[in-house]
Protein backbone atom coordinates (compact mmCIF):
# COMPACT_ATOMS: atom_id res chain seq x y z
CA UNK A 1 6.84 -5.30 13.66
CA UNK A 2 5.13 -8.73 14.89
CA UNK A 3 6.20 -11.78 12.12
CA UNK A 4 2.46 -11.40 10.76
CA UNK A 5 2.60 -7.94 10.25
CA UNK A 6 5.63 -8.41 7.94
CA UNK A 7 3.47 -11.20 5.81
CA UNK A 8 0.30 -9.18 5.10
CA UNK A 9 2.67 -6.39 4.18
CA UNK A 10 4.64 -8.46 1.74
CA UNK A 11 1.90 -10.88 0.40
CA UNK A 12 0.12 -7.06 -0.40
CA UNK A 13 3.34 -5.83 -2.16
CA UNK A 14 3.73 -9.41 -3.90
CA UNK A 15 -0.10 -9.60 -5.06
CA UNK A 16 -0.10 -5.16 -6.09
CA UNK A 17 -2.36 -4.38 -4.12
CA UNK A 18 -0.12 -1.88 -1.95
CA UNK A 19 1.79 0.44 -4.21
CA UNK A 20 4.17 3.08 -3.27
CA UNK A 21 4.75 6.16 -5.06
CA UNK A 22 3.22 8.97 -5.61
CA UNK A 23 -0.40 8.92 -6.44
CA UNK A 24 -3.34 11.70 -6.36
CA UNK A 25 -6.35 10.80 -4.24
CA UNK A 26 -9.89 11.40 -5.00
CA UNK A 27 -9.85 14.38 -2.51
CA UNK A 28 -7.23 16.07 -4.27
CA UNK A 29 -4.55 15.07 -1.60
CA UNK A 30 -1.05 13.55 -2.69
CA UNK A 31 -0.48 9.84 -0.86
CA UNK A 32 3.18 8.22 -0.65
CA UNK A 33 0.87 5.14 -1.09
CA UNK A 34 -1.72 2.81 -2.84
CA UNK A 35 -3.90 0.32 -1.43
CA UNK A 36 -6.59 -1.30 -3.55
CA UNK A 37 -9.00 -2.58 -1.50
């Protein structure tokens, strides 16, 4: 993973807006992941 990559991913984590657990999805699927766009 490129040095940038790593950033976005933590400055997402850091700010919430990437989430991990286990959440339900609109469509009625199960995601290992959040991200609030």
């Amino acid at each position: 993973m490129e040095g940038y990559q790593r950033a976005f991913f933590e400055f997402a984590i850091d700010c919430g807006v990437l989430k991990f657990g286990q959440f339900t999805l609109k469509s009625g699927r199960i995601s290992p992941y959040f991200f609030n766009a």
